[in-house]
PDB file of N, CA and C in Angstrom:
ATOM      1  N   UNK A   1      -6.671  20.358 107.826  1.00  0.00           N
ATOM      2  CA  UNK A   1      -6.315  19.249 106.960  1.00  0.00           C
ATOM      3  C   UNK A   1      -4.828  19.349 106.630  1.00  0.00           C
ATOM      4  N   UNK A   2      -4.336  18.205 106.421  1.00  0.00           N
ATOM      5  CA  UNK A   2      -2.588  18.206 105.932  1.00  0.00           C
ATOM      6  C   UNK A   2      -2.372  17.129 105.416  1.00  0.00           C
ATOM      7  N   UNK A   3      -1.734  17.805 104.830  1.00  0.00           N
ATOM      8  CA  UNK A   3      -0.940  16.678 103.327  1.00  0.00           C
ATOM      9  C   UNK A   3      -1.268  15.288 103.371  1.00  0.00           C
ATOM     10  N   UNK A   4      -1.338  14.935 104.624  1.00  0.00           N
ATOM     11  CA  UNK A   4      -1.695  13.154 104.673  1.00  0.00           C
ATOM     12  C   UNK A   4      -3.061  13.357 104.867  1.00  0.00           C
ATOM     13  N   UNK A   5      -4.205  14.239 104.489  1.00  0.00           N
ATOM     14  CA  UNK A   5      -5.592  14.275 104.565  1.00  0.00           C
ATOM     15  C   UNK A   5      -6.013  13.903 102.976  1.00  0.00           C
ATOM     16  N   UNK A   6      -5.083  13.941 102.307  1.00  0.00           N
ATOM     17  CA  UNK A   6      -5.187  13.856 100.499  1.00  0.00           C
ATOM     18  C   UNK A   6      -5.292  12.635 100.020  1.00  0.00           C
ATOM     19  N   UNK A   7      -5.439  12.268  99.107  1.00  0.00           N
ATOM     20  CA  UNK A   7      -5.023  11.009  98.085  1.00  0.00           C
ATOM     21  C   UNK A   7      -3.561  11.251  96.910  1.00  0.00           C
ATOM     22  N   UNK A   8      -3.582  12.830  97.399  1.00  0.00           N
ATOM     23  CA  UNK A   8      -2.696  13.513  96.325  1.00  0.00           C
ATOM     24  C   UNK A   8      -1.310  13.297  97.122  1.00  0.00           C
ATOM     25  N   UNK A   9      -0.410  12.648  96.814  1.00  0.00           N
ATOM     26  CA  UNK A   9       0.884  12.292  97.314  1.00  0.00           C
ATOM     27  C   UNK A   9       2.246  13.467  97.039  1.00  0.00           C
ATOM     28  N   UNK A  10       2.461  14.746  97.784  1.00  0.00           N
ATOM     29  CA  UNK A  10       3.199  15.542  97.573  1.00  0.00           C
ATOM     30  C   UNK A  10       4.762  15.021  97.935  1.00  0.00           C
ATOM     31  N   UNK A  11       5.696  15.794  97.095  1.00  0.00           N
ATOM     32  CA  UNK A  11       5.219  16.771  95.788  1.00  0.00           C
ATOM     33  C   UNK A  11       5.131  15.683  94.434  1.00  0.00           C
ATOM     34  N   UNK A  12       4.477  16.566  93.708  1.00  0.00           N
ATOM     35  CA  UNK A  12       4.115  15.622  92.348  1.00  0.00           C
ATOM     36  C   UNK A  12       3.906  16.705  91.320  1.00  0.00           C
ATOM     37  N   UNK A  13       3.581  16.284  90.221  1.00  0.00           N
ATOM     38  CA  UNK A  13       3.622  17.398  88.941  1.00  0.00           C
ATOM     39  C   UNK A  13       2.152  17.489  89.202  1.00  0.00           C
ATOM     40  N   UNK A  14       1.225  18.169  89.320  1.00  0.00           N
ATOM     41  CA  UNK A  14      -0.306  18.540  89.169  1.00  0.00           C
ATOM     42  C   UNK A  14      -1.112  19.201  87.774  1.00  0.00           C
ATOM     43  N   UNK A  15      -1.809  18.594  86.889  1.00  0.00           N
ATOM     44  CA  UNK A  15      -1.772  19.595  86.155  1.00  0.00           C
ATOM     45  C   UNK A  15      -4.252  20.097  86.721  1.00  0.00           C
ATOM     46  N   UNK A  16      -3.772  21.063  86.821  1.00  0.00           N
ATOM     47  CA  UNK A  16      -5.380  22.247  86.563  1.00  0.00           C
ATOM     48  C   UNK A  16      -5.467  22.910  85.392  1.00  0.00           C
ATOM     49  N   UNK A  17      -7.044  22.324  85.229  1.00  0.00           N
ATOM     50  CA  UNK A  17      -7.466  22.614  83.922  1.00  0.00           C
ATOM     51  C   UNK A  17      -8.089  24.298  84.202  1.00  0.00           C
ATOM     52  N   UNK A  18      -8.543  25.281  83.820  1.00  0.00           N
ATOM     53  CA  UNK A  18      -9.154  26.618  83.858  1.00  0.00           C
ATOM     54  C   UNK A  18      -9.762  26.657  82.528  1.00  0.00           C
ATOM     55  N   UNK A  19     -11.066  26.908  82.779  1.00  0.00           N
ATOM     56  CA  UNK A  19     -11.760  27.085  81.632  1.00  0.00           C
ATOM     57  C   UNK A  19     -12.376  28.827  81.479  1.00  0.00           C
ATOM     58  N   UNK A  20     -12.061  29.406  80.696  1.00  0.00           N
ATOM     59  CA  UNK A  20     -12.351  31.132  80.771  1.00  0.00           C
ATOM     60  C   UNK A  20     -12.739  31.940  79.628  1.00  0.00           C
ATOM     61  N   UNK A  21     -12.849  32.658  79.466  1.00  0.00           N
ATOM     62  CA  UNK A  21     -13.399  33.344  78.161  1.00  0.00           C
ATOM     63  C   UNK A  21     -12.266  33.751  77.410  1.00  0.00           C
ATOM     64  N   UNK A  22     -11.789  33.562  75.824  1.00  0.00           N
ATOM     65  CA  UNK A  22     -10.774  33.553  75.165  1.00  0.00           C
ATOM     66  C   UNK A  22     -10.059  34.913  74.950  1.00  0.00           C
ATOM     67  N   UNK A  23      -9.810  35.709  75.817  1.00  0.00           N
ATOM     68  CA  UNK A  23      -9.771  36.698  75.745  1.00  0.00           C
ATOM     69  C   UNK A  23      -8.190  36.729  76.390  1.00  0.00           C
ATOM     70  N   UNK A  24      -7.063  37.894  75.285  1.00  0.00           N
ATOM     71  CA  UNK A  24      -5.402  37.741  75.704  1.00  0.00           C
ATOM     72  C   UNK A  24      -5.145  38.337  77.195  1.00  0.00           C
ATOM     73  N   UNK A  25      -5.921  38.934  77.470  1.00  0.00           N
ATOM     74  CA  UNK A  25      -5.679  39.349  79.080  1.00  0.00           C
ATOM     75  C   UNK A  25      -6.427  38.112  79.921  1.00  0.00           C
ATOM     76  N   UNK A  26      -7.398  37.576  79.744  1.00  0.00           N
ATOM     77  CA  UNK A  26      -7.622  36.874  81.048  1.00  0.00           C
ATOM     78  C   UNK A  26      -6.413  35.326  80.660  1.00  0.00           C
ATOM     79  N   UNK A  27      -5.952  35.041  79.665  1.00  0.00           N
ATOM     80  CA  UNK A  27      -4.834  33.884  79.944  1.00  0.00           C
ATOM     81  C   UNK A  27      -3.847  34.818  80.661  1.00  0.00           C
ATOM     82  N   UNK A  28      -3.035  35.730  80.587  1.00  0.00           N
ATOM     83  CA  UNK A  28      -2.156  36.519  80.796  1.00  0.00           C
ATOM     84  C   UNK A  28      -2.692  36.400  82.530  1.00  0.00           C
ATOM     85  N   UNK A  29      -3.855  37.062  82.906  1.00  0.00           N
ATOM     86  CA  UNK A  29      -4.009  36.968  84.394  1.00  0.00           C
ATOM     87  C   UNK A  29      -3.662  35.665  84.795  1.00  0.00           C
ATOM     88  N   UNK A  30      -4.547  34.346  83.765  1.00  0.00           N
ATOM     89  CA  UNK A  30      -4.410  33.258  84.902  1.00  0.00           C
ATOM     90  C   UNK A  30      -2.770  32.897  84.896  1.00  0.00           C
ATOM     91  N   UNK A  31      -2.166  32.809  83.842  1.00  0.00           N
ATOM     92  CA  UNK A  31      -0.649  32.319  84.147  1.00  0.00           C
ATOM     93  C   UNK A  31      -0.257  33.135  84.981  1.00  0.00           C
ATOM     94  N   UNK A  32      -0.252  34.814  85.687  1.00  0.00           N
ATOM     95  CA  UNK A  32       0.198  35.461  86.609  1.00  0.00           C
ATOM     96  C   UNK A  32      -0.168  35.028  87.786  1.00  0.00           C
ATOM     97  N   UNK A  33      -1.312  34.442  87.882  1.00  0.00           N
ATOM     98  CA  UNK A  33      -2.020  33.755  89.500  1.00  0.00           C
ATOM     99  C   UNK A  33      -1.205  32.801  89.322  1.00  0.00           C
ATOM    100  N   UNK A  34      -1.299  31.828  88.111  1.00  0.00           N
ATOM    101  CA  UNK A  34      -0.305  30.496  88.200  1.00  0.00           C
ATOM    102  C   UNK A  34       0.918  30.746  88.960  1.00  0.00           C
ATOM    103  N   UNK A  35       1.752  31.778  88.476  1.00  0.00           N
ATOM    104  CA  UNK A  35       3.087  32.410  88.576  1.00  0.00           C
ATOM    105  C   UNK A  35       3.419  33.111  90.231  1.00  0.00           C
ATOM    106  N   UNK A  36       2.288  33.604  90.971  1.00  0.00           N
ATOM    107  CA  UNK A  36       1.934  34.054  92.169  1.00  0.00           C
ATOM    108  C   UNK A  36       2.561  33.006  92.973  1.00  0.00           C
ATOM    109  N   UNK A  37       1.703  31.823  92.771  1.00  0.00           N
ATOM    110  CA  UNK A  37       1.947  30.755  93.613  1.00  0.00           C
ATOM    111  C   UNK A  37       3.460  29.234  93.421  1.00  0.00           C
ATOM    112  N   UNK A  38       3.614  29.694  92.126  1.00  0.00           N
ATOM    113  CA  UNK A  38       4.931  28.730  91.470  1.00  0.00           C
ATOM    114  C   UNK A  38       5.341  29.695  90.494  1.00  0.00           C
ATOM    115  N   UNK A  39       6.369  30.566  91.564  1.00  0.00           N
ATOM    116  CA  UNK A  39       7.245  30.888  90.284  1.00  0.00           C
ATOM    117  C   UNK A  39       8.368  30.519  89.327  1.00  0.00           C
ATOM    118  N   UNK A  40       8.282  29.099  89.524  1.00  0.00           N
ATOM    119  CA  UNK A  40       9.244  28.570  88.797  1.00  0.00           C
ATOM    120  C   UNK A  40       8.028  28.027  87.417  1.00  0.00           C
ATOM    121  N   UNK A  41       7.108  28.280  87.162  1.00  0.00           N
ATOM    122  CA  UNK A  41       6.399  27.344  86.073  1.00  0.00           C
ATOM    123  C   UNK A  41       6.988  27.679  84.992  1.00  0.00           C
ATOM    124  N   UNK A  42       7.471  26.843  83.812  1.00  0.00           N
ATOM    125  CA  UNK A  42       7.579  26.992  82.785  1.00  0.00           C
ATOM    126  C   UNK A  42       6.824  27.423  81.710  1.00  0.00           C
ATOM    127  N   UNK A  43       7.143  27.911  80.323  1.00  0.00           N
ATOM    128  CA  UNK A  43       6.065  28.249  79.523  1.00  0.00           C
ATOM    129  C   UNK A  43       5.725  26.868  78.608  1.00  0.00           C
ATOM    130  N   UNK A  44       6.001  25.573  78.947  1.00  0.00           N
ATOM    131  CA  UNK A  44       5.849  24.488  78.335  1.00  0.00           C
ATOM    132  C   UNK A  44       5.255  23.580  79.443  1.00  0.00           C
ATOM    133  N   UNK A  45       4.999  24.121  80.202  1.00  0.00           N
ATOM    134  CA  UNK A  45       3.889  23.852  81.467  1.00  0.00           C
ATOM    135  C   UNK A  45       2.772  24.763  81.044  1.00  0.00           C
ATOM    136  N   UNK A  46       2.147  25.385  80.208  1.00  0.00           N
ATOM    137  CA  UNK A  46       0.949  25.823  79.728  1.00  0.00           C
ATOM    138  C   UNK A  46       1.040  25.360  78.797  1.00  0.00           C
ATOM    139  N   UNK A  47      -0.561  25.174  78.149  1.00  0.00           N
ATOM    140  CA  UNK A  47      -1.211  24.213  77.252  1.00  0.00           C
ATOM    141  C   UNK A  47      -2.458  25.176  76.649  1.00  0.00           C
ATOM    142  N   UNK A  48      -3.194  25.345  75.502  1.00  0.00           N
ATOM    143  CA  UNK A  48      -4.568  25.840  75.720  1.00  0.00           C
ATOM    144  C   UNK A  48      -4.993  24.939  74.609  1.00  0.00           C
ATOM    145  N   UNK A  49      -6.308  25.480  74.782  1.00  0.00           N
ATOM    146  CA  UNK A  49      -7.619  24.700  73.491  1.00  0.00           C
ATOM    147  C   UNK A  49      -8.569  25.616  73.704  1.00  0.00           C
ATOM    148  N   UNK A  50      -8.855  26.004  72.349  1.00  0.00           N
ATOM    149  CA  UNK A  50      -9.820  27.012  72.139  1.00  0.00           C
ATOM    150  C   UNK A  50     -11.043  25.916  71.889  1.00  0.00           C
ATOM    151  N   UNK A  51     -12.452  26.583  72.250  1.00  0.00           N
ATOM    152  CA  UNK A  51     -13.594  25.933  71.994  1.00  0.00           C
ATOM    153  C   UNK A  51     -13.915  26.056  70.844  1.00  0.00           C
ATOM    154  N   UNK A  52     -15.079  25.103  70.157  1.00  0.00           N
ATOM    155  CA  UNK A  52     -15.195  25.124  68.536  1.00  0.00           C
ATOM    156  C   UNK A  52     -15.286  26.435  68.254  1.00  0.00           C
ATOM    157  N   UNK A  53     -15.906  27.238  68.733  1.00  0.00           N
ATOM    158  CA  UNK A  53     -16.509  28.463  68.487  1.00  0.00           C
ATOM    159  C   UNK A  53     -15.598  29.363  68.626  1.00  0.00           C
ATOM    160  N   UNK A  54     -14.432  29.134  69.447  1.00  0.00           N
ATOM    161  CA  UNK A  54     -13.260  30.223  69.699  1.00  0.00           C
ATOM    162  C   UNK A  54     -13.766  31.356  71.286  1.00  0.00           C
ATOM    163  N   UNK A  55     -15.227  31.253  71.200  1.00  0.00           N
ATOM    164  CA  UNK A  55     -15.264  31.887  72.175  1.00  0.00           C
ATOM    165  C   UNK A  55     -14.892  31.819  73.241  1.00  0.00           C
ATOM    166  N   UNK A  56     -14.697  30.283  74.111  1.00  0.00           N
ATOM    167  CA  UNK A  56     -13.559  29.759  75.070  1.00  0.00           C
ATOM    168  C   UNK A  56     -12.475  29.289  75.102  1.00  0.00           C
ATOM    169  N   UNK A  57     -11.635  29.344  76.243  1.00  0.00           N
ATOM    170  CA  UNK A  57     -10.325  28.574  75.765  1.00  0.00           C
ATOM    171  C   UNK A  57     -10.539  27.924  77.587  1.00  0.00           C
ATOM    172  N   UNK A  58      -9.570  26.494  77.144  1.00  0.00           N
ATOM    173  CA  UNK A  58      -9.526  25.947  78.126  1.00  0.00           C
ATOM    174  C   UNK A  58      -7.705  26.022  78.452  1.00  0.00           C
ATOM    175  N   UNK A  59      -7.169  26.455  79.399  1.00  0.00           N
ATOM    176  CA  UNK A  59      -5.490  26.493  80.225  1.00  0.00           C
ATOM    177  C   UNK A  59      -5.298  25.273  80.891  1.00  0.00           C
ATOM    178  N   UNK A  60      -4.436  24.336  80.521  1.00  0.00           N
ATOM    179  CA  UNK A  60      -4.095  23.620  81.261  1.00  0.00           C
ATOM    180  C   UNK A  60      -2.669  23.068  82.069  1.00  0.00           C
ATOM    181  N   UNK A  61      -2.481  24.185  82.979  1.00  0.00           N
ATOM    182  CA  UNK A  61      -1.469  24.207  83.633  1.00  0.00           C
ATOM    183  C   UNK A  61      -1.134  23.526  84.545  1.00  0.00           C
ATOM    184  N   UNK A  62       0.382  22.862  84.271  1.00  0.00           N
ATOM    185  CA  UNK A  62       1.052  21.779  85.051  1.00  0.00           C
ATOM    186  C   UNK A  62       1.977  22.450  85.936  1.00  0.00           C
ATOM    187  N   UNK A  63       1.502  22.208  87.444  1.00  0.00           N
ATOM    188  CA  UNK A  63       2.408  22.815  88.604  1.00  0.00           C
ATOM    189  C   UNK A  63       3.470  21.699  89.067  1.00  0.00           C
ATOM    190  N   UNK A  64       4.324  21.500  89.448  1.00  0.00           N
ATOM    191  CA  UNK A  64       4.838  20.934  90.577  1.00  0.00           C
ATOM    192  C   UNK A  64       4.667  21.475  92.183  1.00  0.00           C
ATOM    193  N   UNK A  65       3.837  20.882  92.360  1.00  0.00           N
ATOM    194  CA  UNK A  65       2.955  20.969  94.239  1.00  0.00           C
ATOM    195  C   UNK A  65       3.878  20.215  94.769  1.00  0.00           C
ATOM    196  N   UNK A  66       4.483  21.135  95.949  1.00  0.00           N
ATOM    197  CA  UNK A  66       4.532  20.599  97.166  1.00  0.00           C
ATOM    198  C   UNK A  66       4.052  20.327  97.875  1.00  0.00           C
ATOM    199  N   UNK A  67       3.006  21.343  98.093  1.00  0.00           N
ATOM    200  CA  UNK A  67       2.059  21.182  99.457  1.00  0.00           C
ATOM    201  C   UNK A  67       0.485  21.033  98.856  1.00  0.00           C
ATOM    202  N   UNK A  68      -0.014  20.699  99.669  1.00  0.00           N
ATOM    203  CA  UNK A  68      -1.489  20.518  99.812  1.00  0.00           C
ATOM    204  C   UNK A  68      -1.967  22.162  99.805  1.00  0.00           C
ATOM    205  N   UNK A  69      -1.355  22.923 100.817  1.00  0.00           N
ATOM    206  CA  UNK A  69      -2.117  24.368 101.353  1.00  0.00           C
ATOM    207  C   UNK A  69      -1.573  25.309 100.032  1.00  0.00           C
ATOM    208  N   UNK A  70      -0.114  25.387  99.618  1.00  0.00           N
ATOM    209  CA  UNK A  70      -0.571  25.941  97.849  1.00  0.00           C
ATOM    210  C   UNK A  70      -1.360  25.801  97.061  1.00  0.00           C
ATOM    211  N   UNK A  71      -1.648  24.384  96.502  1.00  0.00           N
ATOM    212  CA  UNK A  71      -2.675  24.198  95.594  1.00  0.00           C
ATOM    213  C   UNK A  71      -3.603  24.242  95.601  1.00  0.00           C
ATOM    214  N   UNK A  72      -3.705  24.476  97.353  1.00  0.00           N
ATOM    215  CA  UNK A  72      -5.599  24.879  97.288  1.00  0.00           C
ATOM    216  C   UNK A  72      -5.625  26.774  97.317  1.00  0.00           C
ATOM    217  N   UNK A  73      -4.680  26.974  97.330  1.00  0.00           N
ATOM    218  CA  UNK A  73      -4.626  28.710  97.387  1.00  0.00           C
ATOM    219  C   UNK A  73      -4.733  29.372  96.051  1.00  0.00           C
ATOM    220  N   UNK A  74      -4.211  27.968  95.282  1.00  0.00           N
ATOM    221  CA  UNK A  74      -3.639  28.419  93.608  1.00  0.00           C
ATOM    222  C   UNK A  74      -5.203  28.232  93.243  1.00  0.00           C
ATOM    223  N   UNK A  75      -5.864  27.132  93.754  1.00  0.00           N
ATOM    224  CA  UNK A  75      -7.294  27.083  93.415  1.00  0.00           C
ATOM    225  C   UNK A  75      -8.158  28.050  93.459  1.00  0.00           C
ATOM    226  N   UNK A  76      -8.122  28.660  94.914  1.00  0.00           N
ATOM    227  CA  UNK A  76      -8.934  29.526  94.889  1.00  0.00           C
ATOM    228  C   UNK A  76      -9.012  30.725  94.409  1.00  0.00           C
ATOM    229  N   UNK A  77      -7.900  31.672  94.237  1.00  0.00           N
ATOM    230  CA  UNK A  77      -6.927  32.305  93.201  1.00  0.00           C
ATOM    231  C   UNK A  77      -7.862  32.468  92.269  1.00  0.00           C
ATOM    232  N   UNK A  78      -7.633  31.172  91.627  1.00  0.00           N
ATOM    233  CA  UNK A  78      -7.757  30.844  89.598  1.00  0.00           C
ATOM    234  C   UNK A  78      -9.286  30.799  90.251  1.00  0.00           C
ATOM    235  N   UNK A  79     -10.169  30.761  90.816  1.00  0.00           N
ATOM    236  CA  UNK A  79     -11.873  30.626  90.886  1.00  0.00           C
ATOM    237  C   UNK A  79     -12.414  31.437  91.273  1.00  0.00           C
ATOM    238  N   UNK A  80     -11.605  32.756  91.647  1.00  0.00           N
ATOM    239  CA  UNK A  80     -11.765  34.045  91.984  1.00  0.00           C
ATOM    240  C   UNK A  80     -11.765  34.586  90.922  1.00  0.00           C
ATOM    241  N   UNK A  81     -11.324  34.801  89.493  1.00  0.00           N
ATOM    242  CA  UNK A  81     -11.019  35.765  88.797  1.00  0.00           C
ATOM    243  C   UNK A  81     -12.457  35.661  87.638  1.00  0.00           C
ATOM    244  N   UNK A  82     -12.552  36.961  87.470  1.00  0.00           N
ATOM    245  CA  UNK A  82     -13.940  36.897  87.149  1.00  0.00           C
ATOM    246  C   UNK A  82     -14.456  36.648  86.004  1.00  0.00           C
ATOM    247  N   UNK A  83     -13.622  36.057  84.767  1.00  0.00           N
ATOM    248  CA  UNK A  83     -13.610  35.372  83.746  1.00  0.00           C
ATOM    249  C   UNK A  83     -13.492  33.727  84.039  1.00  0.00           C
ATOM    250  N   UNK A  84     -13.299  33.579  85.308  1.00  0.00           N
ATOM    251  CA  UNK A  84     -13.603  31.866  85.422  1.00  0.00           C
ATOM    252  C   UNK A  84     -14.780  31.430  84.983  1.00  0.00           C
ATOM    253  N   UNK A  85     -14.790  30.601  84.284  1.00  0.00           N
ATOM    254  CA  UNK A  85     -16.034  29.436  84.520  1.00  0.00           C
ATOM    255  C   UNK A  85     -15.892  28.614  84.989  1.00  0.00           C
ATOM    256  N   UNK A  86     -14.621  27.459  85.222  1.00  0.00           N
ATOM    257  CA  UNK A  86     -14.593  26.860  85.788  1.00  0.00           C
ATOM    258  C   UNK A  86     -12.718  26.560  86.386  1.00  0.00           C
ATOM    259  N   UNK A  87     -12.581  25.733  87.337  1.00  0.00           N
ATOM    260  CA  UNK A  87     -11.183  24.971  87.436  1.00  0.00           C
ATOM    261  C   UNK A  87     -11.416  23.944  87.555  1.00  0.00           C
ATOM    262  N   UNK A  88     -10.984  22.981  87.573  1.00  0.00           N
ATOM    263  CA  UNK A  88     -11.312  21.805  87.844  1.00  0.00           C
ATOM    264  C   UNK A  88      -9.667  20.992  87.840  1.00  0.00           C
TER     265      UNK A  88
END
């Protein structure tokens, strides 16, 4: 698949949501996976929301994608780590 296989028109600002258990090391991991794949992200390119309960937090990090084959690497990355519940 390549870039013209998308609806997603590169490059563009992207933002992925990560939903994980509220815990200061697993944000710390995911912005380092974030950071793996765009090391230029800013710290005003992360966002969070804790769940009512505090027990989750949701990350919602805004990349600038170039490519199609990063952001699916950054995906799989962030859905690998074993405090994911979800990316979306």
């Amino acid at each position: 698949m390549t870039d013209k296989d998308t609806l997603i028109e590169f490059p563009c600002d992207f933002p992925i949501k990560i939903f994980g258990k509220n815990d200061a090391s697993f944000i710390k991991a995911i912005v380092d996976i974030a950071r793996k794949y765009y090391p230029d992200l800013k710290d005003d390119s992360i966002k969070q929301q804790e769940s009512k309960k505090a027990q989750y937090i949701s990350l919602t990090i805004t990349v600038f994608a170039k490519d199609k084959k990063t952001l699916d690497s950054l995906y799989v990355a962030l859905s690998e780590h074993p405090d994911t519940k979800m990316v979306l």
